[in-house]
PDB file of N, CA and C in Angstrom:
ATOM      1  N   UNK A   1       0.835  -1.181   0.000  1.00  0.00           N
ATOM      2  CA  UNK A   1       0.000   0.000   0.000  1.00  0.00           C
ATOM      3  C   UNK A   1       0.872   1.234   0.000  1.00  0.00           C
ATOM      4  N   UNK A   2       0.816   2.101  -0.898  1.00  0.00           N
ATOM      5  CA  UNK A   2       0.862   3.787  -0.337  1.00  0.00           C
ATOM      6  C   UNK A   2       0.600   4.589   0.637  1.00  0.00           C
ATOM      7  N   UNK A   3       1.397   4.017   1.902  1.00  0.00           N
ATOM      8  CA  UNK A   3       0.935   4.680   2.935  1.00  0.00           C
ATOM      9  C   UNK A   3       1.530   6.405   2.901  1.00  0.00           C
ATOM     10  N   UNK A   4       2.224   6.778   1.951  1.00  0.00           N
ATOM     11  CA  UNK A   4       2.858   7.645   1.751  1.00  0.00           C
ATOM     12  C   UNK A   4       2.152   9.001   1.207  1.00  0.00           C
ATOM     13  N   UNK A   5       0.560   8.580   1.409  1.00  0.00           N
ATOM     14  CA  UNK A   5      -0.124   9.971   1.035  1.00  0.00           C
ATOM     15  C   UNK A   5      -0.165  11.333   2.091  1.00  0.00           C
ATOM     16  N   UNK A   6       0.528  12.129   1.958  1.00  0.00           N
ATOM     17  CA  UNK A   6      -0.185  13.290   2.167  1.00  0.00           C
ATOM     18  C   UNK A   6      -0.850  14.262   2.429  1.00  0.00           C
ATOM     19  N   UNK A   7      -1.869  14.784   3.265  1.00  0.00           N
ATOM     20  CA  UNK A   7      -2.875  15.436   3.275  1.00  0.00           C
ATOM     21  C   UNK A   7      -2.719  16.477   2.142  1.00  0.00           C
ATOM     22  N   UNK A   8      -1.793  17.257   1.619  1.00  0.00           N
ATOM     23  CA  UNK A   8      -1.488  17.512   0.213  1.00  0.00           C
ATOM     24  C   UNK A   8      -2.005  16.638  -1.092  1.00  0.00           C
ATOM     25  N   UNK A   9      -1.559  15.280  -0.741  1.00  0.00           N
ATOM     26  CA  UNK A   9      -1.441  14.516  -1.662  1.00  0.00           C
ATOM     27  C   UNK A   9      -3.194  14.052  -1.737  1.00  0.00           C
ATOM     28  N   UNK A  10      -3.727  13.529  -0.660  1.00  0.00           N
ATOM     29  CA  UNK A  10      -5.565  12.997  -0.512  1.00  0.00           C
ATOM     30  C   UNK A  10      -5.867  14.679  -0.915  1.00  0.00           C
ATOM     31  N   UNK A  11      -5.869  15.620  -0.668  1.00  0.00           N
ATOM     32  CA  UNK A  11      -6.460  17.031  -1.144  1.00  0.00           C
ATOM     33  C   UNK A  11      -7.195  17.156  -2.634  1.00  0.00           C
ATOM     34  N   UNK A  12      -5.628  16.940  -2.995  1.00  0.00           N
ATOM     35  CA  UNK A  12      -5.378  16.856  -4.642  1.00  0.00           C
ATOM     36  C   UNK A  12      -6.169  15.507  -5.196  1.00  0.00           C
ATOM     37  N   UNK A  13      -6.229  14.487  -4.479  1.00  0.00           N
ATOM     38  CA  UNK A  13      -6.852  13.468  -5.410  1.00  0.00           C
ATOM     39  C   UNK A  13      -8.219  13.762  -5.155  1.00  0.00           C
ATOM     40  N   UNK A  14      -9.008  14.259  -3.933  1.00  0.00           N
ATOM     41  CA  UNK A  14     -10.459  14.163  -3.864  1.00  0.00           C
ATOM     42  C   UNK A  14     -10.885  15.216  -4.931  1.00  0.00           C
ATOM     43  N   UNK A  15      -9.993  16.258  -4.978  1.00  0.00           N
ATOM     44  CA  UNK A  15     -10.499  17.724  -5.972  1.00  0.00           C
ATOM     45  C   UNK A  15     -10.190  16.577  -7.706  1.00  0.00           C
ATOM     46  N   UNK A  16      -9.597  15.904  -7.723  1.00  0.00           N
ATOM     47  CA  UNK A  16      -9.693  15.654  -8.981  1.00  0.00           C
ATOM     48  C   UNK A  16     -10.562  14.595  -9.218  1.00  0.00           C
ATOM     49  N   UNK A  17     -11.254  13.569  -8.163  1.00  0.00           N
ATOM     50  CA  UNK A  17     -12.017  13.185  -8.257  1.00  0.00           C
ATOM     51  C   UNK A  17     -13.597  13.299  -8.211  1.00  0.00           C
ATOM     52  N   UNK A  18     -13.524  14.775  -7.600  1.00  0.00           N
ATOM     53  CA  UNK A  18     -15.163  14.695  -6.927  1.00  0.00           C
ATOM     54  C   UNK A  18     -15.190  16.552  -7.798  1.00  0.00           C
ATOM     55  N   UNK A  19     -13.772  17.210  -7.985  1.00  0.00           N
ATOM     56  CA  UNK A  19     -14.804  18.745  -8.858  1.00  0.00           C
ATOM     57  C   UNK A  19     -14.772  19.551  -7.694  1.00  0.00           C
ATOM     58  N   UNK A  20     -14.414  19.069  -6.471  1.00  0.00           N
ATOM     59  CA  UNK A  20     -14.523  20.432  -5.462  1.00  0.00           C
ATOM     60  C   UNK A  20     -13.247  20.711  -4.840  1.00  0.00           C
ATOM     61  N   UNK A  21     -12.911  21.719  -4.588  1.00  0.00           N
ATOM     62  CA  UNK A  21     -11.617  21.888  -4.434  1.00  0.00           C
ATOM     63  C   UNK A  21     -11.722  21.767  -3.050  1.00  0.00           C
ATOM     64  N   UNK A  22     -10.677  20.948  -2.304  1.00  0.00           N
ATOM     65  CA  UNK A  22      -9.963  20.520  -0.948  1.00  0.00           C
ATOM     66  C   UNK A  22      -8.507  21.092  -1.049  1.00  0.00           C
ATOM     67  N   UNK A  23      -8.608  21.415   0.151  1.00  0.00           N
ATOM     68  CA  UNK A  23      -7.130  21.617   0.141  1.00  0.00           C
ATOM     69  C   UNK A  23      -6.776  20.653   1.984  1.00  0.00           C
ATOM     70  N   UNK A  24      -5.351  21.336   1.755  1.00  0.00           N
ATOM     71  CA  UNK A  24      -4.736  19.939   2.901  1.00  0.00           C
ATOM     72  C   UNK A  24      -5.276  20.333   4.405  1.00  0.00           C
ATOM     73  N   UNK A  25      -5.533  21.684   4.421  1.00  0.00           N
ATOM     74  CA  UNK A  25      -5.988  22.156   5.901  1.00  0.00           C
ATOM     75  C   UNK A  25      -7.404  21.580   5.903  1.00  0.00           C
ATOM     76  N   UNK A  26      -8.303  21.422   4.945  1.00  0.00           N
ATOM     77  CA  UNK A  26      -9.711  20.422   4.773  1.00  0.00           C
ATOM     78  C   UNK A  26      -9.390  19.082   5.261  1.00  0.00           C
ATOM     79  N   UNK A  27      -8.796  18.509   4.854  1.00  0.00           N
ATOM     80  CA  UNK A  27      -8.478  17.349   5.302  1.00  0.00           C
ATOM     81  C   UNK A  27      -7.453  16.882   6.418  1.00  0.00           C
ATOM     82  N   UNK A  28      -7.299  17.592   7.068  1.00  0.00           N
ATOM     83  CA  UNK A  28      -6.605  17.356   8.551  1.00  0.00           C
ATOM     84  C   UNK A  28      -7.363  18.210   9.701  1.00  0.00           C
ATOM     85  N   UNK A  29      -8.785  19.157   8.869  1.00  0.00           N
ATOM     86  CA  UNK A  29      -9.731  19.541  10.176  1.00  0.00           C
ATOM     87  C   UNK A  29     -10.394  18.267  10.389  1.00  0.00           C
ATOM     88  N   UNK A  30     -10.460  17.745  11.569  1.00  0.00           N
ATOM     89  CA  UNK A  30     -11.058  16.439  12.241  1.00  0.00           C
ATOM     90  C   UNK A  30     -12.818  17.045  12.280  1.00  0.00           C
ATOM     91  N   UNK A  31     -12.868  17.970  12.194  1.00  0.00           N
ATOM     92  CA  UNK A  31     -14.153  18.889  12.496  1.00  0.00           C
ATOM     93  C   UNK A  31     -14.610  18.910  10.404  1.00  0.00           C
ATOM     94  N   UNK A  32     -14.154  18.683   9.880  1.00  0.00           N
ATOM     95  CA  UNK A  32     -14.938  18.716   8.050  1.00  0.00           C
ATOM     96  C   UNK A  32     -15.322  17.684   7.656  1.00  0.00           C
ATOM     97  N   UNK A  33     -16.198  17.470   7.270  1.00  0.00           N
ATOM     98  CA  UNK A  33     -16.938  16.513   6.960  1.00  0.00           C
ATOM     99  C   UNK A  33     -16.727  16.388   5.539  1.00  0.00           C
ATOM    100  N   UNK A  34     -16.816  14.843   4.770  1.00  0.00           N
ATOM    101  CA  UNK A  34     -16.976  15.645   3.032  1.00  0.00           C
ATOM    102  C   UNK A  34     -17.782  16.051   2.591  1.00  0.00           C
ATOM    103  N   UNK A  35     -19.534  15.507   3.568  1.00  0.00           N
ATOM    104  CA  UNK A  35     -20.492  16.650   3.570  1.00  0.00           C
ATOM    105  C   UNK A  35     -20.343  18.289   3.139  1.00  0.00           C
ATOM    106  N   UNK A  36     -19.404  18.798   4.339  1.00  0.00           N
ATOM    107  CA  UNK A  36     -19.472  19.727   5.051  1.00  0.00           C
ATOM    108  C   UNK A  36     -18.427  20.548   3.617  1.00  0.00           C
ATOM    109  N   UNK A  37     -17.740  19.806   3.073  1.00  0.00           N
ATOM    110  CA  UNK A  37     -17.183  20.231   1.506  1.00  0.00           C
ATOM    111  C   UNK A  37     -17.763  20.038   0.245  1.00  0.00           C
ATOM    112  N   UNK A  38     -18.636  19.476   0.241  1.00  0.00           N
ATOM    113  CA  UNK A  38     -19.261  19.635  -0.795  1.00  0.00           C
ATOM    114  C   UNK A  38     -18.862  18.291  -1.413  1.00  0.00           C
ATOM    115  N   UNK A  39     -18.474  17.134  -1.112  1.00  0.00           N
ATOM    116  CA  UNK A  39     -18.343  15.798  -1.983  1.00  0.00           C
ATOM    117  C   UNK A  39     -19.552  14.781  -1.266  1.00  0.00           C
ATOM    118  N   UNK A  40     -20.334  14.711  -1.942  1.00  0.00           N
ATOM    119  CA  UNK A  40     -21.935  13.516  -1.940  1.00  0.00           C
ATOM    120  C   UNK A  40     -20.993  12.221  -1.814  1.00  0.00           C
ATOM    121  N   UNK A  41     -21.944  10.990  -1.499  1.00  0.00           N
ATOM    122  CA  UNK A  41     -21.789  10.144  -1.625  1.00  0.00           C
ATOM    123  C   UNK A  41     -21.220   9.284  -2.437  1.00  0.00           C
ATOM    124  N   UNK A  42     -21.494   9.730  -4.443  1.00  0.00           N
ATOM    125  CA  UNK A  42     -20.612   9.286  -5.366  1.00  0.00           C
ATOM    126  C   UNK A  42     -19.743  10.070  -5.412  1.00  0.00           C
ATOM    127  N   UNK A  43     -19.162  11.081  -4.961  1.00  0.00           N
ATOM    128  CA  UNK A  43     -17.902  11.699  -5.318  1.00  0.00           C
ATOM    129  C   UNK A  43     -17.279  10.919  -4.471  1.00  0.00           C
ATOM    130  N   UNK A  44     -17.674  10.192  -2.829  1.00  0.00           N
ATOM    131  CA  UNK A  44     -16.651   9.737  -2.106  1.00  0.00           C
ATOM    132  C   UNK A  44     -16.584   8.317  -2.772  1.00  0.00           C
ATOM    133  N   UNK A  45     -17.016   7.520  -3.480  1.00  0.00           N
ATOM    134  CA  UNK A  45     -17.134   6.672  -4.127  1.00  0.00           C
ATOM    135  C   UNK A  45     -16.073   6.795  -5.053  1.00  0.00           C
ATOM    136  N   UNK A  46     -15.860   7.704  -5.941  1.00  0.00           N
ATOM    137  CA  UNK A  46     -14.743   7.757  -6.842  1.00  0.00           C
ATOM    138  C   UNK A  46     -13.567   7.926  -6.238  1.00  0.00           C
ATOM    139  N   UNK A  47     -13.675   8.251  -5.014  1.00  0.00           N
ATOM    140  CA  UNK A  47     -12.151   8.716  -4.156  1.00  0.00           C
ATOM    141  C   UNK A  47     -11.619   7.234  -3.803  1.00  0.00           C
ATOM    142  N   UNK A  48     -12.945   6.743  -3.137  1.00  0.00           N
ATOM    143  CA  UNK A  48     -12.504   5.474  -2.655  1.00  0.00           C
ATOM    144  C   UNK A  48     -12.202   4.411  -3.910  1.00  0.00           C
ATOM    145  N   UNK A  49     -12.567   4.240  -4.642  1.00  0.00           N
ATOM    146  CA  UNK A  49     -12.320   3.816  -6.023  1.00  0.00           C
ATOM    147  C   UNK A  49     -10.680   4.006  -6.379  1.00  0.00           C
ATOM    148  N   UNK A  50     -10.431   5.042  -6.531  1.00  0.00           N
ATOM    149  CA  UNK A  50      -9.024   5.593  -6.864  1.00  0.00           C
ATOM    150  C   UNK A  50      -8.428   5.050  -6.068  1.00  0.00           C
ATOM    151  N   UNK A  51      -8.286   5.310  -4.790  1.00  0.00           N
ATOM    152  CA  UNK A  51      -7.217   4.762  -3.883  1.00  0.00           C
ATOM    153  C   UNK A  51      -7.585   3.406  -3.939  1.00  0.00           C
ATOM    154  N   UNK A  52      -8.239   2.827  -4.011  1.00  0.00           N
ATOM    155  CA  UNK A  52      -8.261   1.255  -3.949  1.00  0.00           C
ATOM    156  C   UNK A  52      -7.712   0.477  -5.315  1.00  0.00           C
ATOM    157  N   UNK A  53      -7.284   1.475  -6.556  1.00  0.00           N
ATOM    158  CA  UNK A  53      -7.032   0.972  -7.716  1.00  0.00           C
ATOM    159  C   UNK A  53      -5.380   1.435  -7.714  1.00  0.00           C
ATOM    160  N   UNK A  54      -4.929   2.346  -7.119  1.00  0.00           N
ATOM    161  CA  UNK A  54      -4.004   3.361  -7.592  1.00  0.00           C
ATOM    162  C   UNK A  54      -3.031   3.322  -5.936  1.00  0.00           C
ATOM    163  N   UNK A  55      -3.897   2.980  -5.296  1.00  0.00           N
ATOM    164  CA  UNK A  55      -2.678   3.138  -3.921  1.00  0.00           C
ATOM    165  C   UNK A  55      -2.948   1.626  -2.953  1.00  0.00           C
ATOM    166  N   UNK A  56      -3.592   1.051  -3.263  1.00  0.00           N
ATOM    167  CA  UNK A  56      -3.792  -0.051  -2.389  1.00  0.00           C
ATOM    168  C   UNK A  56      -4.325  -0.049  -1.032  1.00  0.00           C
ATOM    169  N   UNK A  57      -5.709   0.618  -1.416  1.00  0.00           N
ATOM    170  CA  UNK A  57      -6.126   0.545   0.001  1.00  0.00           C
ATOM    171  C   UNK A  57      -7.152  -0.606  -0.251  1.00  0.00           C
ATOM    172  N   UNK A  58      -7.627  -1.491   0.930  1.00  0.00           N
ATOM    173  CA  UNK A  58      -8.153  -2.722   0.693  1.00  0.00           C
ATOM    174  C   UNK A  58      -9.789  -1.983   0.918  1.00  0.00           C
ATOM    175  N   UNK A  59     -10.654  -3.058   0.177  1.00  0.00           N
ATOM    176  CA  UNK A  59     -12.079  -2.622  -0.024  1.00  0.00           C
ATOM    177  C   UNK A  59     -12.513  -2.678   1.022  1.00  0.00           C
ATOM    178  N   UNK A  60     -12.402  -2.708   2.350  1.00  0.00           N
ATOM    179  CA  UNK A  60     -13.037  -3.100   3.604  1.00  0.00           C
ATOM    180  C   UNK A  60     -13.139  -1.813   4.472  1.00  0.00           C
ATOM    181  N   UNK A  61     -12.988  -1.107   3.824  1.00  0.00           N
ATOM    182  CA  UNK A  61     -12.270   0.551   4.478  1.00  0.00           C
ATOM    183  C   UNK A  61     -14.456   1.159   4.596  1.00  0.00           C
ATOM    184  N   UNK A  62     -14.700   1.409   5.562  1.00  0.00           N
ATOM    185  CA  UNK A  62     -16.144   2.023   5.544  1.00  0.00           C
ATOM    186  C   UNK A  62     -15.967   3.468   5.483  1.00  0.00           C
ATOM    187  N   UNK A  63     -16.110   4.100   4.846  1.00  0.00           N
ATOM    188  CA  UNK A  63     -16.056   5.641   4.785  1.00  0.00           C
ATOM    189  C   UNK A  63     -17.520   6.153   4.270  1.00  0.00           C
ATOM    190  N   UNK A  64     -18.372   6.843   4.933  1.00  0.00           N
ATOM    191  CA  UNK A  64     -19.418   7.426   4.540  1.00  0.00           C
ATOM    192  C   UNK A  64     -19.271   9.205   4.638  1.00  0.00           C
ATOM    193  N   UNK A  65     -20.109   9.904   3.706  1.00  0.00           N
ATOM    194  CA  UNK A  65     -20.310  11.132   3.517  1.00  0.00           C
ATOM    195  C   UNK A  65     -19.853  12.264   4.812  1.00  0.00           C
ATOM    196  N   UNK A  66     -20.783  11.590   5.912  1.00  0.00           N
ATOM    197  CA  UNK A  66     -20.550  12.154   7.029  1.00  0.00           C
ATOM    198  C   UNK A  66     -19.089  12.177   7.934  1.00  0.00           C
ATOM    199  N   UNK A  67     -18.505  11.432   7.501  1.00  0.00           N
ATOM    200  CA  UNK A  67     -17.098  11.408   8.099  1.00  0.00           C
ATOM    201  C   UNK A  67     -16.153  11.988   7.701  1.00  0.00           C
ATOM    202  N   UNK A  68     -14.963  12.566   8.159  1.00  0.00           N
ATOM    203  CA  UNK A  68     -13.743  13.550   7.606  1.00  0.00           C
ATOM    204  C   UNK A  68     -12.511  12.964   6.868  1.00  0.00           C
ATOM    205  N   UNK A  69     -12.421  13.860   5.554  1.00  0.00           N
ATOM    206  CA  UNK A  69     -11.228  13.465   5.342  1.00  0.00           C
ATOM    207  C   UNK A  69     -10.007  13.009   6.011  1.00  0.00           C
ATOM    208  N   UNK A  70      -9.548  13.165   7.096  1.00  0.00           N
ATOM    209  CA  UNK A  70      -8.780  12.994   8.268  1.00  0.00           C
ATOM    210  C   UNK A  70      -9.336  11.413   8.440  1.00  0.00           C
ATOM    211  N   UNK A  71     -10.136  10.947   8.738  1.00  0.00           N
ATOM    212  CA  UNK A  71     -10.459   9.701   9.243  1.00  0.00           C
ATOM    213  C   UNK A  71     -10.115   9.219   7.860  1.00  0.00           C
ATOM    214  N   UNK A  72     -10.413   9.417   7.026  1.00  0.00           N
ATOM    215  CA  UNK A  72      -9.598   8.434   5.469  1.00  0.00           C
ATOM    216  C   UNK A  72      -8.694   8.537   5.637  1.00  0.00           C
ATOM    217  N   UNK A  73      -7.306   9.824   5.938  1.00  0.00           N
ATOM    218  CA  UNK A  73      -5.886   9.433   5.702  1.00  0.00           C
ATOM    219  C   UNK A  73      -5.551   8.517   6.685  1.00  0.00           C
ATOM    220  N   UNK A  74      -6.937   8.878   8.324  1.00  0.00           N
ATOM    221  CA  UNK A  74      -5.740   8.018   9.474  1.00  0.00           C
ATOM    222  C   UNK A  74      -6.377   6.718   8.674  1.00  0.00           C
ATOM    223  N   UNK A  75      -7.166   6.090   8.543  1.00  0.00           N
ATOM    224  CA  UNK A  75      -7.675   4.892   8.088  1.00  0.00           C
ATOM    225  C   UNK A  75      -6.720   4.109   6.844  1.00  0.00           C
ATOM    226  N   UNK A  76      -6.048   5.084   5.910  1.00  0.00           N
ATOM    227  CA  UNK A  76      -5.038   4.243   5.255  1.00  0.00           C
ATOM    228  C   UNK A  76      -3.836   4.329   5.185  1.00  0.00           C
ATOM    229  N   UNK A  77      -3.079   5.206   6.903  1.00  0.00           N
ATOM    230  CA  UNK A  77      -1.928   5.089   7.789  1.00  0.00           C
ATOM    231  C   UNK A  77      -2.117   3.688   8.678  1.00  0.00           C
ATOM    232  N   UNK A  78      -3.160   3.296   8.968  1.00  0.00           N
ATOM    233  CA  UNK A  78      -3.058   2.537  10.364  1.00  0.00           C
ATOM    234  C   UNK A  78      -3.196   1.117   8.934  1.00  0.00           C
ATOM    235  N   UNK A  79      -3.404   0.801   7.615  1.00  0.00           N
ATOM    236  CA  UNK A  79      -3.219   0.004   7.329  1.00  0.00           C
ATOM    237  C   UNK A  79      -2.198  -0.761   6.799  1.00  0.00           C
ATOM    238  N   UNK A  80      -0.869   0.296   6.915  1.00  0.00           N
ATOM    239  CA  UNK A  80       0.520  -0.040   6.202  1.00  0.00           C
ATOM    240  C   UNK A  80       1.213  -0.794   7.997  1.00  0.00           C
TER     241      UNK A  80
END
């Protein structure tokens, strides 16, 4: 796995996946939701998609709308 992402690096992939721009301070507020940014349910779908094709995160990862970018990076730190 790529445990080597970023909060730079997840920023850049959700804005190119989902159309809304994140940046790295979005995704290390424990308090943002992807709600709370503007990525629905299929935008987090394409995120999770990507990293599961492109960085090796395993499909078992539960990430819903309501939860923070932050809980995705710690979620595919604690799997390397």
């Amino acid at each position: 796995m790529d445990s080597n992402l970023s909060p730079a690096d997840l920023a850049a992939l959700i804005s190119r996946c989902t159309g809304v721009v994140v940046t790295a301070e979005d995704v290390t507020d424990p308090r943002r939701t992807f709600d709370d940014l503007g990525v629905d349910s299929l935008g987090l779908m394409g995120v999770l998609a990507e990293l599961q094709r492109n960085h090796g995160m395993p499909r078992d990862v539960d990430m819903q709308a309501d939860r923070s970018p932050r809980e995705l990076l710690s979620a595919l730190t604690e799997r390397t």
